[in-house]
PDB file of N, CA and C in Angstrom:
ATOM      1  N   UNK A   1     -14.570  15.266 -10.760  1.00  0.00           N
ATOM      2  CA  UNK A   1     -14.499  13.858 -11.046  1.00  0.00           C
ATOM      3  C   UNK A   1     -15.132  13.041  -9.928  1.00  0.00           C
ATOM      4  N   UNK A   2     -15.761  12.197 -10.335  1.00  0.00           N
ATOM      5  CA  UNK A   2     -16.504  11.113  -9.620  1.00  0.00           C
ATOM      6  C   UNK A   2     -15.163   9.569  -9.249  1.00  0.00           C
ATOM      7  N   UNK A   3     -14.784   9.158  -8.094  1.00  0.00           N
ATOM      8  CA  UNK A   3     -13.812   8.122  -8.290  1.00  0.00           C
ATOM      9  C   UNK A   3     -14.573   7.193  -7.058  1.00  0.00           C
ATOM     10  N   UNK A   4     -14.304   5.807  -7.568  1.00  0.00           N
ATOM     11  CA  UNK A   4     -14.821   4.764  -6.337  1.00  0.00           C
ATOM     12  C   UNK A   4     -13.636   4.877  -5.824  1.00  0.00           C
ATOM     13  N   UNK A   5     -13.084   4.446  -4.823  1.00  0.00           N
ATOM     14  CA  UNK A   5     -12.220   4.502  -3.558  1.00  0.00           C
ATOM     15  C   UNK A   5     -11.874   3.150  -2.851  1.00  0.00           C
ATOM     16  N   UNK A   6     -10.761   2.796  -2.801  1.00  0.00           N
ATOM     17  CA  UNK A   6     -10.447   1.353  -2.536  1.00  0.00           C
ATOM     18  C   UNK A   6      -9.771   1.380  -1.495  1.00  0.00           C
ATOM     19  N   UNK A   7      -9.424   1.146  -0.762  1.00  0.00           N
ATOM     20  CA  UNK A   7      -8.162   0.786   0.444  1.00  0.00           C
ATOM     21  C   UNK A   7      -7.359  -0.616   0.222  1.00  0.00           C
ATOM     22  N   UNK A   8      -6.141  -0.722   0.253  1.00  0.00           N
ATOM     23  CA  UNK A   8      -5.534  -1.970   0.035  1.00  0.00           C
ATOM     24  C   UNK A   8      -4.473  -1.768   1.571  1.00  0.00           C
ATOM     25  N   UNK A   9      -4.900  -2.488   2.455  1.00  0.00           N
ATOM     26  CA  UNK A   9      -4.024  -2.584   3.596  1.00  0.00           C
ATOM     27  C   UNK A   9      -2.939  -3.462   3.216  1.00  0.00           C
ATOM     28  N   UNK A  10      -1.296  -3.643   3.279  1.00  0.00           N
ATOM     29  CA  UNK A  10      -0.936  -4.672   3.353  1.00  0.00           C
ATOM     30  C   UNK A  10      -0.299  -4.555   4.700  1.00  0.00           C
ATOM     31  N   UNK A  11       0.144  -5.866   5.105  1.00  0.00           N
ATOM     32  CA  UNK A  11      -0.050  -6.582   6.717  1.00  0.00           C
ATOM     33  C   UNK A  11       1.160  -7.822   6.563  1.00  0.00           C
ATOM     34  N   UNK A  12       2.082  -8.084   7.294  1.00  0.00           N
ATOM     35  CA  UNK A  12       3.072  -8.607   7.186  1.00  0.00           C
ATOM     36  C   UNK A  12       3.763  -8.337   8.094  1.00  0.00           C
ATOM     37  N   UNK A  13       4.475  -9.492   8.460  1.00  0.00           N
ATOM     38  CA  UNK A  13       6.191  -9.482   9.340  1.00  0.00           C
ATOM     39  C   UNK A  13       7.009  -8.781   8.378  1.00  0.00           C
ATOM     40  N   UNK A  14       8.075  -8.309   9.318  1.00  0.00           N
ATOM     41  CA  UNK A  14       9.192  -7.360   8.702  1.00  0.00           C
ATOM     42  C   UNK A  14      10.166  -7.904   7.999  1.00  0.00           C
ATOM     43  N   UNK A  15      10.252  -7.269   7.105  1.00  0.00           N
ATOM     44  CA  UNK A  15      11.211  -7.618   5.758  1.00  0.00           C
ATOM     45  C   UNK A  15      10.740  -8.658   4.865  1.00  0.00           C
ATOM     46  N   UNK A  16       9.295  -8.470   4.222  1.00  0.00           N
ATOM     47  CA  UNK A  16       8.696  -9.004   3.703  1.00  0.00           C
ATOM     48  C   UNK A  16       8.567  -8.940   2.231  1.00  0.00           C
ATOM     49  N   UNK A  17       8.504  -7.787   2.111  1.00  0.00           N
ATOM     50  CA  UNK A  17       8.142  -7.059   0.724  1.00  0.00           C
ATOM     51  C   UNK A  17       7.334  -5.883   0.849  1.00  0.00           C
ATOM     52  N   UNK A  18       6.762  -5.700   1.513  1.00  0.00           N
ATOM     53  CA  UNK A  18       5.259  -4.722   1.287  1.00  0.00           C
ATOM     54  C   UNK A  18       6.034  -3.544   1.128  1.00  0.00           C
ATOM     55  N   UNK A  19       6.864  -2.753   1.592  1.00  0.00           N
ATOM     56  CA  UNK A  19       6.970  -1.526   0.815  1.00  0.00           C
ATOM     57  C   UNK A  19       7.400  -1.541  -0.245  1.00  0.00           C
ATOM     58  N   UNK A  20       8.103  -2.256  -0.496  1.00  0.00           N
ATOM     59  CA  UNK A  20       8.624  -3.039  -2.202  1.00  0.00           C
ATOM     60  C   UNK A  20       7.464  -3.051  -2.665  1.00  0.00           C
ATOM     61  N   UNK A  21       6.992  -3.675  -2.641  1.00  0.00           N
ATOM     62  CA  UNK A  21       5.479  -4.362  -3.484  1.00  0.00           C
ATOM     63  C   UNK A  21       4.620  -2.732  -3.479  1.00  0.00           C
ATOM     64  N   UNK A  22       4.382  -1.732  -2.540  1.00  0.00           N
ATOM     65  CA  UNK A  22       3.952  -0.263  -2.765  1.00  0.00           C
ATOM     66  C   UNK A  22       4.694   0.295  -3.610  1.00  0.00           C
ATOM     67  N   UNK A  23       5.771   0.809  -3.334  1.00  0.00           N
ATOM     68  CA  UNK A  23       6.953   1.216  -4.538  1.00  0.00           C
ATOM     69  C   UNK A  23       7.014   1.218  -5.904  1.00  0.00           C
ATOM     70  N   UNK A  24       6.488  -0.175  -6.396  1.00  0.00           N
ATOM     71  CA  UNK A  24       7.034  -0.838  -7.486  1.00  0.00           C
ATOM     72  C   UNK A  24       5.536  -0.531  -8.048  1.00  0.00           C
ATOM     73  N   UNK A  25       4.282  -0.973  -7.598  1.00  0.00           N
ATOM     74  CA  UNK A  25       2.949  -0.614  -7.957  1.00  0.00           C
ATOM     75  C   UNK A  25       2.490   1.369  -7.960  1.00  0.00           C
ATOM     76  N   UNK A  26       2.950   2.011  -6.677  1.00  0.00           N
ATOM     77  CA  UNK A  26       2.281   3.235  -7.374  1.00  0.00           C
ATOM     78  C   UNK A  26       3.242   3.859  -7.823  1.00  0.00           C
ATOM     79  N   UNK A  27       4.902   3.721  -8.191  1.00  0.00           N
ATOM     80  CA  UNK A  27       5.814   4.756  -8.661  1.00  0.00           C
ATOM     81  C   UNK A  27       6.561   3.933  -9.531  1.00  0.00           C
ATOM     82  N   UNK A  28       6.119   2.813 -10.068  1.00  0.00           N
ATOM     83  CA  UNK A  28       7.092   1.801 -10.912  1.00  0.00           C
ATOM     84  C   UNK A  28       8.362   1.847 -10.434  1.00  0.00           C
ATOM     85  N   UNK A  29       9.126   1.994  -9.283  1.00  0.00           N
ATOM     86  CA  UNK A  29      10.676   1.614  -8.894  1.00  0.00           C
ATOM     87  C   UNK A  29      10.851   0.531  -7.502  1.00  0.00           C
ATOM     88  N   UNK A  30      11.950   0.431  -7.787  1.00  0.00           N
ATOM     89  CA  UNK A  30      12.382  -0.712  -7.252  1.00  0.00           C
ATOM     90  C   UNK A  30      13.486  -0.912  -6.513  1.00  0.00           C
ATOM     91  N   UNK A  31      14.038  -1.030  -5.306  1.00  0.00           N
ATOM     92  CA  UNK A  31      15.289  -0.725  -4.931  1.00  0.00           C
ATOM     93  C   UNK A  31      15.583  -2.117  -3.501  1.00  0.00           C
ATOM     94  N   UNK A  32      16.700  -2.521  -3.963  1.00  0.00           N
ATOM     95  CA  UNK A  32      17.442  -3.426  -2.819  1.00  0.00           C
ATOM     96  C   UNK A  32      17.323  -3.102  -1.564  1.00  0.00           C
ATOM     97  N   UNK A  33      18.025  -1.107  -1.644  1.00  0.00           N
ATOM     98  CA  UNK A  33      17.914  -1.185  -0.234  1.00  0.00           C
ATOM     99  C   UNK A  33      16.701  -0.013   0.413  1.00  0.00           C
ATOM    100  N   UNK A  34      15.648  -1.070   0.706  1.00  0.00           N
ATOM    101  CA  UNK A  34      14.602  -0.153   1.039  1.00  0.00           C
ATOM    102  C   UNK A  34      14.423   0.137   2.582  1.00  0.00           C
ATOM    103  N   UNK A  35      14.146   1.411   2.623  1.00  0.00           N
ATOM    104  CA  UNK A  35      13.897   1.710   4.533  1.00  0.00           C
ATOM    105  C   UNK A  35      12.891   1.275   4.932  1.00  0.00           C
ATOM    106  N   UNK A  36      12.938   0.945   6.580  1.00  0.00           N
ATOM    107  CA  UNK A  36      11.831   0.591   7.264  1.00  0.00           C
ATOM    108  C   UNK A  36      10.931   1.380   7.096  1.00  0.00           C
ATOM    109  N   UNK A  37       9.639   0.749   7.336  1.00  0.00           N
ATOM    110  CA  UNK A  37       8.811   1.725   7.332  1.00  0.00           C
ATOM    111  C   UNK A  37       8.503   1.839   8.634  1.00  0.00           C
ATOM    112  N   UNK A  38       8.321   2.941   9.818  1.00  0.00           N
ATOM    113  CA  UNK A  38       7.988   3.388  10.719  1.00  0.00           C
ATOM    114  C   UNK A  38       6.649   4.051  10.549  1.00  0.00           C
ATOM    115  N   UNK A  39       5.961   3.059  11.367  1.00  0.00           N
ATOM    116  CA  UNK A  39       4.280   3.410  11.653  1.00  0.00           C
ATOM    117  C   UNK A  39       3.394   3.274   9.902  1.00  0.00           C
ATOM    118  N   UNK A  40       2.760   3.656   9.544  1.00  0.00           N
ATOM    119  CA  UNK A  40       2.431   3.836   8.026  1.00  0.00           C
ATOM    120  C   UNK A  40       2.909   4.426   7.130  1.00  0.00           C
ATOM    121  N   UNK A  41       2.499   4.196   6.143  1.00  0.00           N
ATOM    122  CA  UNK A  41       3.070   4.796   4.571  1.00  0.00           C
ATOM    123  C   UNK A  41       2.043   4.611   3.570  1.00  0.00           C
ATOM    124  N   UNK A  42       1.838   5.483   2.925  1.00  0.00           N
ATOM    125  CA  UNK A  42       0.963   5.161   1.876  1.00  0.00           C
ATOM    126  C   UNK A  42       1.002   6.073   0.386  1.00  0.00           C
ATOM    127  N   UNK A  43       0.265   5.434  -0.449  1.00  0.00           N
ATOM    128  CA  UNK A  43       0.257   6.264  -1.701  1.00  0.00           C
ATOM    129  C   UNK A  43      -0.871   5.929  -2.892  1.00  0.00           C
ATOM    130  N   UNK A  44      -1.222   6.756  -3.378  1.00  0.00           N
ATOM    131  CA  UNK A  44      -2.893   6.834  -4.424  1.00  0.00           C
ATOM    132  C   UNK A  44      -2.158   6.717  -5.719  1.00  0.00           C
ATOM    133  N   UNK A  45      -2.630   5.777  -6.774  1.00  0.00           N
ATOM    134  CA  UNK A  45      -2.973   5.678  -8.153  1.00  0.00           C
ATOM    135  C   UNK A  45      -3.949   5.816  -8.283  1.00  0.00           C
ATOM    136  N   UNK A  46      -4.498   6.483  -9.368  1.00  0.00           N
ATOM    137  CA  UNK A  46      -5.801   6.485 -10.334  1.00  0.00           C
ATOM    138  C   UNK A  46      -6.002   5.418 -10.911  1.00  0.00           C
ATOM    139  N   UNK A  47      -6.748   4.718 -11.193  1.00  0.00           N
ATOM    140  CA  UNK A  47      -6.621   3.782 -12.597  1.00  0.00           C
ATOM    141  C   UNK A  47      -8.175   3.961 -13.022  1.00  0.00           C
ATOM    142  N   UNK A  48      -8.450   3.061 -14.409  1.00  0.00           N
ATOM    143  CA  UNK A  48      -9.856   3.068 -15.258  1.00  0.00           C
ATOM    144  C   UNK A  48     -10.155   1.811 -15.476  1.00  0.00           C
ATOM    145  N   UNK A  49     -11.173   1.383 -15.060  1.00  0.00           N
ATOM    146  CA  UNK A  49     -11.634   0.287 -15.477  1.00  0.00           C
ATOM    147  C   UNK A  49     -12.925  -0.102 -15.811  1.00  0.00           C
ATOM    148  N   UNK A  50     -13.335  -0.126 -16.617  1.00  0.00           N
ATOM    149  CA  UNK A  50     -14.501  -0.512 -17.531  1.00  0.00           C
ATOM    150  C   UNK A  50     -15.240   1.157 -17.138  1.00  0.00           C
ATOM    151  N   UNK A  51     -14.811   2.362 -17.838  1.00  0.00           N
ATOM    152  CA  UNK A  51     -15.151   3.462 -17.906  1.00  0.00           C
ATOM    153  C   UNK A  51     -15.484   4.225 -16.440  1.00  0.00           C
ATOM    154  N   UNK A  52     -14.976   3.210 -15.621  1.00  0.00           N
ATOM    155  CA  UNK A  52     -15.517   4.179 -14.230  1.00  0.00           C
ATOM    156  C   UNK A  52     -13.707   4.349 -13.736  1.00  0.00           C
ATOM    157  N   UNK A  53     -13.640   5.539 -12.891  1.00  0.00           N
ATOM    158  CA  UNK A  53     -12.495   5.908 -12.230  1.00  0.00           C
ATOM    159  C   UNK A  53     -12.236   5.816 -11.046  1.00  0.00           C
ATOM    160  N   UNK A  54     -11.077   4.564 -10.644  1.00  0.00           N
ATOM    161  CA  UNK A  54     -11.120   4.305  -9.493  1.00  0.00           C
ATOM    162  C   UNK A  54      -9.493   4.706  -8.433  1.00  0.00           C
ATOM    163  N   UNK A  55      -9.924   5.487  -7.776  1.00  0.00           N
ATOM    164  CA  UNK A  55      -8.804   5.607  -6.858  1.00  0.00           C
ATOM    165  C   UNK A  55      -8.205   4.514  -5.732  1.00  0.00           C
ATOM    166  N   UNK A  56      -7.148   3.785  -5.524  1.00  0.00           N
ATOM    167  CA  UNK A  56      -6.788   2.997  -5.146  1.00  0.00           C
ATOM    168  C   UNK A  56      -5.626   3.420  -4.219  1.00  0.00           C
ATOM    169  N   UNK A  57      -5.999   3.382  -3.102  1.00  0.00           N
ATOM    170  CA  UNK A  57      -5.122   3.791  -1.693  1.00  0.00           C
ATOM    171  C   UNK A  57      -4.259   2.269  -1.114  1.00  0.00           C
ATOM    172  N   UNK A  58      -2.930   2.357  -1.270  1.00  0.00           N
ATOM    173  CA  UNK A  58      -2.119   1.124  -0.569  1.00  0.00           C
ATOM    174  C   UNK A  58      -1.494   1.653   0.601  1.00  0.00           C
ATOM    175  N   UNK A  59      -1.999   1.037   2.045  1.00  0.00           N
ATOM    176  CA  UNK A  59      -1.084   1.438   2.566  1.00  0.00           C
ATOM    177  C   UNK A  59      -0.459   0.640   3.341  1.00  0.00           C
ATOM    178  N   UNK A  60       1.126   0.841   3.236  1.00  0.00           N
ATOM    179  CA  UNK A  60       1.918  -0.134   3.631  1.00  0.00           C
ATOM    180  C   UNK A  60       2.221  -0.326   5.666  1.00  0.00           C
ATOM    181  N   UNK A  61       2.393  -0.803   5.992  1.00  0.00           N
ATOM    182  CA  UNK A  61       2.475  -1.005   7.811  1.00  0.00           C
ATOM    183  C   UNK A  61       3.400  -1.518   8.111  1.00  0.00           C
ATOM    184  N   UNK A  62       3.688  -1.358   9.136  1.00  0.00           N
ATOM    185  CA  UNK A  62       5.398  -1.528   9.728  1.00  0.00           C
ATOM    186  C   UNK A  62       5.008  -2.511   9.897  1.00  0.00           C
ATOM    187  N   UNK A  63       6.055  -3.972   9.997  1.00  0.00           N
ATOM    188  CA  UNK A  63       5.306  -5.197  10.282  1.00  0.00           C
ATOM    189  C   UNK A  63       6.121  -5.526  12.272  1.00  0.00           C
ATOM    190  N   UNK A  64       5.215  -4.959  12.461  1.00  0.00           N
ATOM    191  CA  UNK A  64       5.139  -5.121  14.295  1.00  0.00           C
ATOM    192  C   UNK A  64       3.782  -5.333  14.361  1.00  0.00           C
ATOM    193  N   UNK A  65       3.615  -5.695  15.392  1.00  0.00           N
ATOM    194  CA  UNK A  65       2.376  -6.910  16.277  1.00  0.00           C
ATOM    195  C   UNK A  65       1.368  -5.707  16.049  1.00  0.00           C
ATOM    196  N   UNK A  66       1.674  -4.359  16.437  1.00  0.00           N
ATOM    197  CA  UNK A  66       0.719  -3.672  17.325  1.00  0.00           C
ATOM    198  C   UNK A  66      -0.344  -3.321  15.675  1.00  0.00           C
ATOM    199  N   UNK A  67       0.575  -3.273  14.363  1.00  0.00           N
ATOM    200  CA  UNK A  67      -0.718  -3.135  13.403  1.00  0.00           C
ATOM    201  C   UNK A  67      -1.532  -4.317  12.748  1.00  0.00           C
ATOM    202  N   UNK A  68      -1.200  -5.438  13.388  1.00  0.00           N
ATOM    203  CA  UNK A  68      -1.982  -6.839  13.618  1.00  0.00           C
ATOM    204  C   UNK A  68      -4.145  -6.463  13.301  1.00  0.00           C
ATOM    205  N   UNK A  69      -3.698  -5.672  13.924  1.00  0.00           N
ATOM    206  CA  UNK A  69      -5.316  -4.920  14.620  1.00  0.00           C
ATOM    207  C   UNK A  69      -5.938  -4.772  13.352  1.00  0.00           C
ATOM    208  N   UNK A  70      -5.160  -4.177  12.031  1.00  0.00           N
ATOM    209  CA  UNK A  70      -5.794  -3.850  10.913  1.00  0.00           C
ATOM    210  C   UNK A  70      -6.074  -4.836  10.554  1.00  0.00           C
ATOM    211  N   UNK A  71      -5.593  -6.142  10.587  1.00  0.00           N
ATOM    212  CA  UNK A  71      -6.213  -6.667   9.467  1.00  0.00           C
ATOM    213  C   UNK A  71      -7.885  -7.556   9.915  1.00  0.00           C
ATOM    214  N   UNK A  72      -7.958  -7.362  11.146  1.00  0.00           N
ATOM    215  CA  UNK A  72      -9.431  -7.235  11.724  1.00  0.00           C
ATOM    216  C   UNK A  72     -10.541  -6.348  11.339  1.00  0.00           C
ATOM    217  N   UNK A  73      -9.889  -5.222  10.796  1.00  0.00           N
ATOM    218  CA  UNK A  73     -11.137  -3.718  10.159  1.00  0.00           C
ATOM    219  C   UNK A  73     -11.588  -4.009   8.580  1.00  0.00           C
TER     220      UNK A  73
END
């Protein structure tokens, strides 16, 4: 298989949503009490759109200063 390749950084202060918002997008669930995330986290859906196959990488970041840096790349 041929797939285009996306990166979706999300970037945020802590206790925001973003692993919520990962969760709920690549595993459809949802939970009140969600753990910190320490250092990164991430996870791949497939999806199709207009006949091409695109892989879509989210990855979620602890929201401390020091991954600030990403959203510069």
């Amino acid at each position: 298989y041929f797939f285009i390749v996306f990166v979706v950084v999300l970037i945020g202060d802590s206790g925001v949503g973003k692993t919520n918002f990962l969760t709920r997008y690549a595993w459809d669930q949802f939970t009140h009490e969600s753990r910190t995330t320490i250092g990164i986290d991430f996870a791949c859906r497939d999806v199709q759109h207009e006949s091409k196959k695109i892989k879509l990488q989210v990855w979620d970041t602890a929201g401390q200063e020091r991954f600030r840096v990403l959203a510069h790349l």
